[in-house]
N, C-alpha and C. Protein backbone atom coordinates (compact mmCIF):
# COMPACT_ATOMS: atom_id res chain seq x y z
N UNK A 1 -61.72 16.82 -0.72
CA UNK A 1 -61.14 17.12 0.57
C UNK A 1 -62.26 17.19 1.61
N UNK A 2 -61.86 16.35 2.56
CA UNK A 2 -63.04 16.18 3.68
C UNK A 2 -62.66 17.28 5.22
N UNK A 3 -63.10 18.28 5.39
CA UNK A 3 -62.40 19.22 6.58
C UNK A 3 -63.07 19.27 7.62
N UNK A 4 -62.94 18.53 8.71
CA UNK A 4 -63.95 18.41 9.76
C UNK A 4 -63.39 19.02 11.36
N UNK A 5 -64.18 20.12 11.58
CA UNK A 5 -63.93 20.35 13.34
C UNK A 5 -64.32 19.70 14.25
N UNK A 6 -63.70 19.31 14.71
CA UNK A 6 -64.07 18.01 16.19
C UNK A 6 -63.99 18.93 17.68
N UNK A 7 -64.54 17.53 18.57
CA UNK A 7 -65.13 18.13 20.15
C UNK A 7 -63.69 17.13 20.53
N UNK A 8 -62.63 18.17 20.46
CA UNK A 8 -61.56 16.76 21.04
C UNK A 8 -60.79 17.99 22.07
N UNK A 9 -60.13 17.37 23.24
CA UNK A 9 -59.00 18.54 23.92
C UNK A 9 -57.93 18.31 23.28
N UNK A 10 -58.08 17.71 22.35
CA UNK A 10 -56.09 17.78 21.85
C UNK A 10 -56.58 18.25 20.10
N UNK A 11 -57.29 17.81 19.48
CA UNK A 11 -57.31 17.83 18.03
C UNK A 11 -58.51 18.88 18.05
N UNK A 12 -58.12 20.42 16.94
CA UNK A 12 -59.25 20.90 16.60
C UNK A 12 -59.93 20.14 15.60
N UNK A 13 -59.25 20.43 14.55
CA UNK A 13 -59.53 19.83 13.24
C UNK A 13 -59.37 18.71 12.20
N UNK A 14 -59.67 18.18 11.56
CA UNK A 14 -58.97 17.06 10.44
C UNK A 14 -59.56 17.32 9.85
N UNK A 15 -58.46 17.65 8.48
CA UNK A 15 -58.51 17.27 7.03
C UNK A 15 -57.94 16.10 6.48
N UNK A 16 -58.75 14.87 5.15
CA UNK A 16 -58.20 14.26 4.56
C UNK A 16 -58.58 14.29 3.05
N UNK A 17 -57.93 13.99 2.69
CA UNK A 17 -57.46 14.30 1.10
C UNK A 17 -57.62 12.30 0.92
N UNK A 18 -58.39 12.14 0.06
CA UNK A 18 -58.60 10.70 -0.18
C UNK A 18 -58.03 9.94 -1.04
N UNK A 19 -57.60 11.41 -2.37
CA UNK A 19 -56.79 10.62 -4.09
C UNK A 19 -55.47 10.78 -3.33
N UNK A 20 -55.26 11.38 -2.30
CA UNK A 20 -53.10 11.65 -2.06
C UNK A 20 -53.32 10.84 -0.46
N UNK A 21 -54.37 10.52 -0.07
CA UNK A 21 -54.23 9.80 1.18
C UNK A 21 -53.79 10.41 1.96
N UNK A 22 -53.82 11.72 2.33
CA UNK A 22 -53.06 12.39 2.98
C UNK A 22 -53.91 13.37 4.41
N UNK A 23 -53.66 12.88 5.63
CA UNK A 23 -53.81 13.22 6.72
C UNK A 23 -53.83 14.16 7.34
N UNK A 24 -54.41 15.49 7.39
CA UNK A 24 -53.99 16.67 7.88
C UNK A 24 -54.65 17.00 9.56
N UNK A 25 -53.61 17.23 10.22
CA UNK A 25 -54.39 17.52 11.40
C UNK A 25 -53.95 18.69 12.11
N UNK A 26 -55.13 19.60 12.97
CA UNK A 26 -54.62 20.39 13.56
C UNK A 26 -54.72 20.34 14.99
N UNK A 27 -53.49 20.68 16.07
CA UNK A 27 -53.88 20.55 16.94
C UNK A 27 -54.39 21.69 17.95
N UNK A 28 -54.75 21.80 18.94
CA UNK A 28 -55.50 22.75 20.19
C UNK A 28 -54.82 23.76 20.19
N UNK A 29 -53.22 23.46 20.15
CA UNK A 29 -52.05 24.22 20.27
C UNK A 29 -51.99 25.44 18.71
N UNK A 30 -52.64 24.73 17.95
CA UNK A 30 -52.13 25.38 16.84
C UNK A 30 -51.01 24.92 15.63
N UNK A 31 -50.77 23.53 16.13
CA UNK A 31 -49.67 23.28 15.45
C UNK A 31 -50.30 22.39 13.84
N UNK A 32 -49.55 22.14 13.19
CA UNK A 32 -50.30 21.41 11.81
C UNK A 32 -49.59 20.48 11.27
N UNK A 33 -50.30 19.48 11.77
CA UNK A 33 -48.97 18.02 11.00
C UNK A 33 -49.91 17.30 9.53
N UNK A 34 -48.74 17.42 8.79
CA UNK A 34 -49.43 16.32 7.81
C UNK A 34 -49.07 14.96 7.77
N UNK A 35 -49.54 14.04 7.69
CA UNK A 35 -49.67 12.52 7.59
C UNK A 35 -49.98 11.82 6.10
N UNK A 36 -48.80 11.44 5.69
CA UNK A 36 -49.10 10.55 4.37
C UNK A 36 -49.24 8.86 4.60
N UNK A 37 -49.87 8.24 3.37
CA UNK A 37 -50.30 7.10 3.19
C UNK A 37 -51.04 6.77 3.89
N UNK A 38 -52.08 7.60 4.48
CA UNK A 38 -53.08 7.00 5.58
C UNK A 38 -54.66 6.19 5.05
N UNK A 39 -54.69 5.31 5.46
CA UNK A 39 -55.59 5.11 4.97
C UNK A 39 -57.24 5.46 4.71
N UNK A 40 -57.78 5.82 4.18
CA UNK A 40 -59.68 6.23 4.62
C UNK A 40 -59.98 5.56 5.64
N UNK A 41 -59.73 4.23 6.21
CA UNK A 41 -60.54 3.52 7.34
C UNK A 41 -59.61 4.37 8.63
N UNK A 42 -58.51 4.77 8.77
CA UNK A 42 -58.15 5.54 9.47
C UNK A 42 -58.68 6.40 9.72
N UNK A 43 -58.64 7.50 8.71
CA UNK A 43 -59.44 8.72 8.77
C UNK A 43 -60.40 8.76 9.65
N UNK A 44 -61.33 7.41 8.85
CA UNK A 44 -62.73 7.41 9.55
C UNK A 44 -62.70 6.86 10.98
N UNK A 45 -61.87 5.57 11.64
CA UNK A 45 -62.08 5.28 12.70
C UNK A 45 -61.27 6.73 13.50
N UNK A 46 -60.63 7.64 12.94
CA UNK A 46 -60.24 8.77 13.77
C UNK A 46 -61.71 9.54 14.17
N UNK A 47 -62.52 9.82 13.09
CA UNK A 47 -63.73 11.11 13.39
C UNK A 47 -64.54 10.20 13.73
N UNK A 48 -64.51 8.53 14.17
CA UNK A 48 -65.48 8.28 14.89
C UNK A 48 -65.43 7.80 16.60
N UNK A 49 -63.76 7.74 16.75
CA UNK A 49 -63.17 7.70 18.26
C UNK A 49 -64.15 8.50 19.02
N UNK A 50 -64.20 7.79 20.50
CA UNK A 50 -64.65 9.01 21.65
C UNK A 50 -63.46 9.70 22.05
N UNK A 51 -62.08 8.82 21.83
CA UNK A 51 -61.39 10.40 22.48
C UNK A 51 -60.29 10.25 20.81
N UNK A 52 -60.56 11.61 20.33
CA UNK A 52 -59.66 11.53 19.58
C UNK A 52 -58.22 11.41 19.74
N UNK A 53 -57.99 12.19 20.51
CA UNK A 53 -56.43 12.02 20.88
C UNK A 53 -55.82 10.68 21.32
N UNK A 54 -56.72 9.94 22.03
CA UNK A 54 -55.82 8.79 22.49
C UNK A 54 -56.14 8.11 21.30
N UNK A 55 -57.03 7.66 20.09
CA UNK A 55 -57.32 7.36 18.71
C UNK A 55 -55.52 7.63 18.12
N UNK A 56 -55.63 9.20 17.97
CA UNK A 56 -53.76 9.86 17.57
C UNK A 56 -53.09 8.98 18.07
N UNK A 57 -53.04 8.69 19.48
CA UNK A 57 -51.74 8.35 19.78
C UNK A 57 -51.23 6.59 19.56
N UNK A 58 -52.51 5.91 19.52
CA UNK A 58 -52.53 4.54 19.68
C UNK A 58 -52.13 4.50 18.40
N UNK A 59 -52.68 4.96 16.96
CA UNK A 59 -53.12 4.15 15.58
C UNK A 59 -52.35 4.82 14.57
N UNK A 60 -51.99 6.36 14.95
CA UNK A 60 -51.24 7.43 13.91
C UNK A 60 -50.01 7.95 13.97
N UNK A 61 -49.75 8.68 15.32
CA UNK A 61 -48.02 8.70 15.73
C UNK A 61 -47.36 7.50 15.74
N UNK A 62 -46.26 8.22 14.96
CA UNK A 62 -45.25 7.14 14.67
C UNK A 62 -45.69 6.01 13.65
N UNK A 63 -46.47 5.83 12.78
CA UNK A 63 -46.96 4.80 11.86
C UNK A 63 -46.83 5.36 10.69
N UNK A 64 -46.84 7.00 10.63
CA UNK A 64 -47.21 7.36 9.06
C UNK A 64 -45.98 8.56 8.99
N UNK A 65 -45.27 8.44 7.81
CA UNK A 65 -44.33 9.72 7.52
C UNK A 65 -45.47 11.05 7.94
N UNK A 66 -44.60 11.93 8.49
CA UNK A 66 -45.27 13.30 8.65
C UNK A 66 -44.46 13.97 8.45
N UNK A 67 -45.03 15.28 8.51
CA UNK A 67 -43.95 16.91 8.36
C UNK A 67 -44.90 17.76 9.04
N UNK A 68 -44.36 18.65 9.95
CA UNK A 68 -44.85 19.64 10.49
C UNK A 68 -44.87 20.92 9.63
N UNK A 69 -46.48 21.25 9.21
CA UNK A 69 -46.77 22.44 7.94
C UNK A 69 -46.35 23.82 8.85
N UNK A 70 -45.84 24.79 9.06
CA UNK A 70 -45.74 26.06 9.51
C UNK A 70 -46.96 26.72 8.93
N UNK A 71 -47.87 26.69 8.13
CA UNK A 71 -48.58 27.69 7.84
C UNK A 71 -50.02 27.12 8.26
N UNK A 72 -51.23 27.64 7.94
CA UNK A 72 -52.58 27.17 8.31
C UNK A 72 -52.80 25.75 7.59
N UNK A 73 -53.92 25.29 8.16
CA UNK A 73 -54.40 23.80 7.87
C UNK A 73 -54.55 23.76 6.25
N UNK A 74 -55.59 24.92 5.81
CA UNK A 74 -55.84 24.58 4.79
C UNK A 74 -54.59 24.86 3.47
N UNK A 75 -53.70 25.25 4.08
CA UNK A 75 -52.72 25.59 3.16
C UNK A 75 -51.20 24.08 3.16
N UNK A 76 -51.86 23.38 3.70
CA UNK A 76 -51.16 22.23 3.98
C UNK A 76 -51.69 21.05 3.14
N UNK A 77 -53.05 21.16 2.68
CA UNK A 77 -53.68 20.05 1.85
C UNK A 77 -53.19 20.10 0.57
N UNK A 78 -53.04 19.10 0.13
CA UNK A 78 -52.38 18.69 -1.08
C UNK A 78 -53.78 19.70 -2.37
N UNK A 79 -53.43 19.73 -3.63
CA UNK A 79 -54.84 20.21 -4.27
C UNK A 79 -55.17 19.14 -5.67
N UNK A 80 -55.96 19.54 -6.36
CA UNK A 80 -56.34 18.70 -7.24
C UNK A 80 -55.62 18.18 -8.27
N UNK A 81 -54.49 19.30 -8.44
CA UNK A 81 -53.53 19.61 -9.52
C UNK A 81 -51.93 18.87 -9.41
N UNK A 82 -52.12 18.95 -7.68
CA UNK A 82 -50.86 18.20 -6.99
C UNK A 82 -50.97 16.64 -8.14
């Protein structure tokens, strides 16, 4: 599991999970979406965007099943055992 805090106004954080492909993001607001089937080159062209958010909005909303987690980020990542 890769958990990285970013310099973004919309995205604090991203987590990705690489064996479940799975997308975790948090936003400014507090809110926590997970993103399945994403790919690693995603991931990565996400933490290497200058603006993350417009990165979100162009390449990830709306492309990948999500669910909005109610609880904290890290309690949203899939685990080893999953």
């Amino acid at each position: 599991m890769l958990v990285t805090a970013v310099d973004s106004t919309t995205l604090a954080t991203i987590a990705y999970v690489a064996a479940h492909q799975t997308l975790c993001l948090e936003f400014r607001c507090g809110a926590v979406y997970v993103y399945s089937t994403v790919p690693a080159e995603v991931h990565q062209a996400l933490l290497l965007a200058d603006s993350k958010g417009a990165y979100f909005n162009r390449h990830i909303r709306g492309r990948f099943p999500y669910f909005r987690q109610p609880n904290k980020l890290l309690m949203a990542l899939p685990t080893s055992a999953d």
